[in-house]
N, C-alpha and C. Protein backbone atom coordinates (compact mmCIF):
# COMPACT_ATOMS: atom_id res chain seq x y z
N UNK A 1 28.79 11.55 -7.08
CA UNK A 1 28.72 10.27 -6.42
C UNK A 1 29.47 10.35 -5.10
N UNK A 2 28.84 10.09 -4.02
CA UNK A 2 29.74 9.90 -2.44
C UNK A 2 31.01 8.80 -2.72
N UNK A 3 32.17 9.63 -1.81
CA UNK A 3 33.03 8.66 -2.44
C UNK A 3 32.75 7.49 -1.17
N UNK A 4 33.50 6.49 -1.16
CA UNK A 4 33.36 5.37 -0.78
C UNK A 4 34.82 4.65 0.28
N UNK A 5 35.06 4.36 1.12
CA UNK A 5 35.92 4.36 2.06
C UNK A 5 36.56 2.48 1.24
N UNK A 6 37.80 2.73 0.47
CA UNK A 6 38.32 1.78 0.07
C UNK A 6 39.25 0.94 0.60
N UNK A 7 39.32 0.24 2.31
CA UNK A 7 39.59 -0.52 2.87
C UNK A 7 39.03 -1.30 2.89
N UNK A 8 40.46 -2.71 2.84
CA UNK A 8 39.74 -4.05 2.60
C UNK A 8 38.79 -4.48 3.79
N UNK A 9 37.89 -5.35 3.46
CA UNK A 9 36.53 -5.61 4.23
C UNK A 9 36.45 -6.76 3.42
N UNK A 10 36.16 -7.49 4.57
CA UNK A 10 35.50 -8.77 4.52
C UNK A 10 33.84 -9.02 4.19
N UNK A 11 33.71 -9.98 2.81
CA UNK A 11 32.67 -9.53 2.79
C UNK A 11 31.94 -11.10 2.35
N UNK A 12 31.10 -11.87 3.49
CA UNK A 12 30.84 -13.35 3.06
C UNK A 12 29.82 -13.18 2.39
N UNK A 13 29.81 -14.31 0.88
CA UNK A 13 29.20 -14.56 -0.01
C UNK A 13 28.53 -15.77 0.47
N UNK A 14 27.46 -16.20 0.71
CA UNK A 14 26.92 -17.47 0.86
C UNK A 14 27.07 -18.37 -0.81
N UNK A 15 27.40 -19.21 -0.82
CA UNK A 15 27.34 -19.95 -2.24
C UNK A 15 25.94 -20.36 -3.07
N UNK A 16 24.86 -20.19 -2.16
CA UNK A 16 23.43 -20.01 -2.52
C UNK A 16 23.37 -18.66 -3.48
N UNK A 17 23.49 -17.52 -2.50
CA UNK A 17 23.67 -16.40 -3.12
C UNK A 17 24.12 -15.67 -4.37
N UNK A 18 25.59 -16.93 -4.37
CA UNK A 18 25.82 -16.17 -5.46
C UNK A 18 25.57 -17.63 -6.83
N UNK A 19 25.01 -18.51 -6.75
CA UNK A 19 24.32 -19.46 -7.77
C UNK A 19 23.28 -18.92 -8.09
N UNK A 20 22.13 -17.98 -7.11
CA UNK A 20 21.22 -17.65 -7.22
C UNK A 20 21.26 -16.33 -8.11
N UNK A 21 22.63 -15.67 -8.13
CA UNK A 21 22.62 -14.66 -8.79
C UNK A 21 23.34 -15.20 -10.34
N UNK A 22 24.00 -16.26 -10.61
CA UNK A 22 24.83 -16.64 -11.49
C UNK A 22 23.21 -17.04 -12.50
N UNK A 23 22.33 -18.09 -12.13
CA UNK A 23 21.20 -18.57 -12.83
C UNK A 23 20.17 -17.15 -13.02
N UNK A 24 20.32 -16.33 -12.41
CA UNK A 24 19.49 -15.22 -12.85
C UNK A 24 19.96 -14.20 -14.05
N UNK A 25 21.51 -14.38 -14.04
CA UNK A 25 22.06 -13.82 -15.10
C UNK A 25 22.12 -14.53 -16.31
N UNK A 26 21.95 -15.74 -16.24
CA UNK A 26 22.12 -16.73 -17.31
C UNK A 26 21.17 -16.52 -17.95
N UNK A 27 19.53 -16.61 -17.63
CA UNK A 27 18.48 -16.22 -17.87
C UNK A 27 17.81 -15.19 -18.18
N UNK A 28 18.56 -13.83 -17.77
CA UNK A 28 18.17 -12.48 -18.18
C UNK A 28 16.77 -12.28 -17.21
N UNK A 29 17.25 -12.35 -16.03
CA UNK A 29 16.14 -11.95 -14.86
C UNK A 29 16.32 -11.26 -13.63
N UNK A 30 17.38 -10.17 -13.71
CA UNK A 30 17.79 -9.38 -12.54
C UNK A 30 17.01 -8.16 -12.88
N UNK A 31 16.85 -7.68 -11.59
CA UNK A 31 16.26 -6.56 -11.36
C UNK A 31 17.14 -5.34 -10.66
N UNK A 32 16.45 -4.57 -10.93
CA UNK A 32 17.85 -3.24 -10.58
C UNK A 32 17.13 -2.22 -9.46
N UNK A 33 17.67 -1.49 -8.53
CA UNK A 33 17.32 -0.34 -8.25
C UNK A 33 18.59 0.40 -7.87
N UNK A 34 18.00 1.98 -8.03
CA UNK A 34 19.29 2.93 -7.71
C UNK A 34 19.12 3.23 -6.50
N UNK A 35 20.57 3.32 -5.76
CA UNK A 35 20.27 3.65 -4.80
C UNK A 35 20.18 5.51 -4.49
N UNK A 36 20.46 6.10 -3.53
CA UNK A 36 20.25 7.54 -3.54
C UNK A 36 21.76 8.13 -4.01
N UNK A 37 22.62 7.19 -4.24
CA UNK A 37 23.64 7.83 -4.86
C UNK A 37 24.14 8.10 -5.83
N UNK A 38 23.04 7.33 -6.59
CA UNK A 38 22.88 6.89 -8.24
C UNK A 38 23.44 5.92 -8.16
N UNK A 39 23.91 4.97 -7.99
CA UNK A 39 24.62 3.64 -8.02
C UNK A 39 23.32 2.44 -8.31
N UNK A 40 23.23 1.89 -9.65
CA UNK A 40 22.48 1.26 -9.73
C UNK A 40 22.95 -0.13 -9.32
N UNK A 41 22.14 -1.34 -8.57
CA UNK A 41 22.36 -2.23 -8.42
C UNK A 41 21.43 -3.36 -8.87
N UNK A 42 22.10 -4.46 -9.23
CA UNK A 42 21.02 -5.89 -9.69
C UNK A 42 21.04 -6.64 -8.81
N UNK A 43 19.92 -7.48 -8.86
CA UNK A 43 19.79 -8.99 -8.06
C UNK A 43 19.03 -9.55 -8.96
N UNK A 44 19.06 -10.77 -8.00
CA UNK A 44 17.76 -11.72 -8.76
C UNK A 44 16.78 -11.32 -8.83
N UNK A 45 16.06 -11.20 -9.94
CA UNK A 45 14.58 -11.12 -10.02
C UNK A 45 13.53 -11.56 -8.79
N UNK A 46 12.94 -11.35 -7.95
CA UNK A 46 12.27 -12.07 -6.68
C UNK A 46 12.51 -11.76 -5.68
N UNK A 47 14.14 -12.28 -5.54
CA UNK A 47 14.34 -11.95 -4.08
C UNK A 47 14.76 -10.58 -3.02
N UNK A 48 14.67 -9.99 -3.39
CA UNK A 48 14.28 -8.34 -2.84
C UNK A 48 13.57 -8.60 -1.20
N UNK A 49 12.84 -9.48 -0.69
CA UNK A 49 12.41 -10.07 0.66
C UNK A 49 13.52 -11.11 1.11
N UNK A 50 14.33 -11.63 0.91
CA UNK A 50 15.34 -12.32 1.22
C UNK A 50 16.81 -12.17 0.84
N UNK A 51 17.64 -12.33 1.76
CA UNK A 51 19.11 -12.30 1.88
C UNK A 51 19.22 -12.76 -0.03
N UNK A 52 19.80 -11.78 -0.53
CA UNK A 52 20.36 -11.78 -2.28
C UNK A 52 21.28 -11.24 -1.90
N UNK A 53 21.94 -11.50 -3.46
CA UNK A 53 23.25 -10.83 -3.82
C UNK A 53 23.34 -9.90 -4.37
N UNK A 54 24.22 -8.17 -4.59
CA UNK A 54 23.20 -6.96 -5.08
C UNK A 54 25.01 -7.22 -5.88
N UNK A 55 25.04 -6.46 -7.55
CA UNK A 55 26.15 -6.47 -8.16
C UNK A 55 25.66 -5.04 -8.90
N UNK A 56 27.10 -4.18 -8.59
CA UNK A 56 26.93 -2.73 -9.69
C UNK A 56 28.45 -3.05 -10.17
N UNK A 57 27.71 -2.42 -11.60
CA UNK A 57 28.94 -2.04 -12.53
C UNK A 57 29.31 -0.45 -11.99
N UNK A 58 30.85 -0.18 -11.63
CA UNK A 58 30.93 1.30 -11.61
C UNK A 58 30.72 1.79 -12.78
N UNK A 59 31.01 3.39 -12.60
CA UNK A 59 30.96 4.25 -13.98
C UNK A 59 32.63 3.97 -14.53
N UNK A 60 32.72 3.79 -15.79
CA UNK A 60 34.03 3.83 -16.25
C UNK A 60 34.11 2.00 -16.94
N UNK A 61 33.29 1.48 -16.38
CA UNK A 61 33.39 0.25 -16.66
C UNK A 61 34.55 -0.93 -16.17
N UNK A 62 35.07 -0.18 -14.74
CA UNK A 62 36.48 -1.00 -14.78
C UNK A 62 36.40 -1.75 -13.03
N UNK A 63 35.57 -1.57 -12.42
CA UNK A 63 35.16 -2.17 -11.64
C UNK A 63 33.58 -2.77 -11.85
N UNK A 64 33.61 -4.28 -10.82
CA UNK A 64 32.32 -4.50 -10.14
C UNK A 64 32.23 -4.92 -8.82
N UNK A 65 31.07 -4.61 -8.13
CA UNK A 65 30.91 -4.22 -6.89
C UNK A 65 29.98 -5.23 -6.44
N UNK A 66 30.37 -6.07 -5.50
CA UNK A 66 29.05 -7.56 -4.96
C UNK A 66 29.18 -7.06 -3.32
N UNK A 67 27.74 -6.82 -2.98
CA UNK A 67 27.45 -6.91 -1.27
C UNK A 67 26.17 -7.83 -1.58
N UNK A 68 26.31 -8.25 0.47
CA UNK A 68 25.23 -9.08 0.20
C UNK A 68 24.07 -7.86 0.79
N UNK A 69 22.72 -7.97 0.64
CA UNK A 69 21.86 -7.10 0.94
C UNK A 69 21.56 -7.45 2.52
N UNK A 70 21.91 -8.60 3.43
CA UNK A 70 21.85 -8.58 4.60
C UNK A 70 23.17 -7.20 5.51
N UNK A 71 24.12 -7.05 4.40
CA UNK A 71 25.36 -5.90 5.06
C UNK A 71 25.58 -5.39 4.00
N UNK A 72 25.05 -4.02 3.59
CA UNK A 72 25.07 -3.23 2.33
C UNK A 72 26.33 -2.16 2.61
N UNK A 73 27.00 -2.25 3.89
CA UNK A 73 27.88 -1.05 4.12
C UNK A 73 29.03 -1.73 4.14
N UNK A 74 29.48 -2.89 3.64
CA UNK A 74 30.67 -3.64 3.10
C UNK A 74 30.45 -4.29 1.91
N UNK A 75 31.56 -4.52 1.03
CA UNK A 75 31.20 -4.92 -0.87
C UNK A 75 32.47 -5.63 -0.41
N UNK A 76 32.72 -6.59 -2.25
CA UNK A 76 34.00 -6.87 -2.86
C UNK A 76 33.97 -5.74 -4.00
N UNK A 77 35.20 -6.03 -4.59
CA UNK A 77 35.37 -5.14 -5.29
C UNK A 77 36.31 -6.21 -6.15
N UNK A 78 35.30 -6.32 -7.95
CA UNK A 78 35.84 -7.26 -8.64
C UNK A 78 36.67 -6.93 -10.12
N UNK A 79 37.46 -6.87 -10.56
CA UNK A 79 37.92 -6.30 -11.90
C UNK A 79 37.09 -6.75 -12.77
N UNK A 80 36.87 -5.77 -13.87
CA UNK A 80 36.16 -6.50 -14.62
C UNK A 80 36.20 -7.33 -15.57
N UNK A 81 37.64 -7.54 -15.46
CA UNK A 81 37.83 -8.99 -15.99
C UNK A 81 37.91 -10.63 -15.27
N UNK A 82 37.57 -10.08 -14.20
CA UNK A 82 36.84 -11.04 -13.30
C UNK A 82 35.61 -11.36 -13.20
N UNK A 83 34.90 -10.32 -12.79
CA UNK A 83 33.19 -10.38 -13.39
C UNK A 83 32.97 -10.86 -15.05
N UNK A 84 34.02 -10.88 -16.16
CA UNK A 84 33.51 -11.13 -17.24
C UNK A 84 34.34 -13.22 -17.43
N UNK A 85 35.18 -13.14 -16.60
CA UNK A 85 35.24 -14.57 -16.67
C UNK A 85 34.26 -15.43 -15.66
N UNK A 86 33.83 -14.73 -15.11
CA UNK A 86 32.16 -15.32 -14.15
C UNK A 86 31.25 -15.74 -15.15
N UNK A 87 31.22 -14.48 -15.51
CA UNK A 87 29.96 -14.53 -16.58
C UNK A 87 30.05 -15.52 -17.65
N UNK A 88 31.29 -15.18 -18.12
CA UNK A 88 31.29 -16.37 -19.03
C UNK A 88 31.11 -17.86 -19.34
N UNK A 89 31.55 -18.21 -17.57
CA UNK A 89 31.27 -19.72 -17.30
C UNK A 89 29.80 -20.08 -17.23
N UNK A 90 28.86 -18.81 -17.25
CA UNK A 90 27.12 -19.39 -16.94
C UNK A 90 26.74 -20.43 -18.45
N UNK A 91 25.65 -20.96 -18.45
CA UNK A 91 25.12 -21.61 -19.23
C UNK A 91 24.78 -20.26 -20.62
N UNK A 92 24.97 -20.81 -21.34
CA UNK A 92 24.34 -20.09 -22.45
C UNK A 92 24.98 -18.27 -22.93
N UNK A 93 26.26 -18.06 -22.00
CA UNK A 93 26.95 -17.37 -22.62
C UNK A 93 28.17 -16.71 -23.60
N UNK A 94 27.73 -16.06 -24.17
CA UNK A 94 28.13 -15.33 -25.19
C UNK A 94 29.60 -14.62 -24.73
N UNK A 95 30.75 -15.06 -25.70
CA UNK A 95 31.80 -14.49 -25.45
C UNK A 95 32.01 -13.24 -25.56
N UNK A 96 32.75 -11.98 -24.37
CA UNK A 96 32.96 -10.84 -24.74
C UNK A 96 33.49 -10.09 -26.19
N UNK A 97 32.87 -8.91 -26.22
CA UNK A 97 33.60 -8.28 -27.69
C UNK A 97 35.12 -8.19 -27.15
């Protein structure tokens, strides 16, 4: 895997973006592609033609990674116990093991 230049970077989330990605997870409708580094990423189901939100789990399970697809060469970088108290607040989810 290329490593990745880990200075903080600013990285704006539109609040569309990321509702649009919160209701797609709720629902079980993201779509994935890898990129050439193997780094798989999700979005919403659809929007692949418009400004989305792209989210990878690293390997190891201890990070997650949100860029928006308008600037793919800056991310956040979320613990994953941050990404799992996200998740948790959606409609219709299931508490972690």
């Amino acid at each position: 895997m290329e490593a990745f230049d880990r200075e903080p970077a600013e990285v704006r989330i539109p609040r569309a973006a990321l509702d649009a990605m919160a209701a797609a997870l709720s629902v079980r409708t993201v779509a994935m592609r890898a990129w050439p580094d193997g780094i798989e990423w999700m979005y919403p189901l659809g929007t692949w033609d418009e400004p989305h939100l792209e989210v990878a789990l690293m390997p190891g399970g201890e990070e997650v990674w949100l860029r928006m697809s308008t600037d793919r060469s800056s991310f956040a970088v979320w613990t994953i116990e941050q990404w799992l108290e996200f998740a948790g607040q959606l409609p219709g989810a299931t508490p972690p093991d």
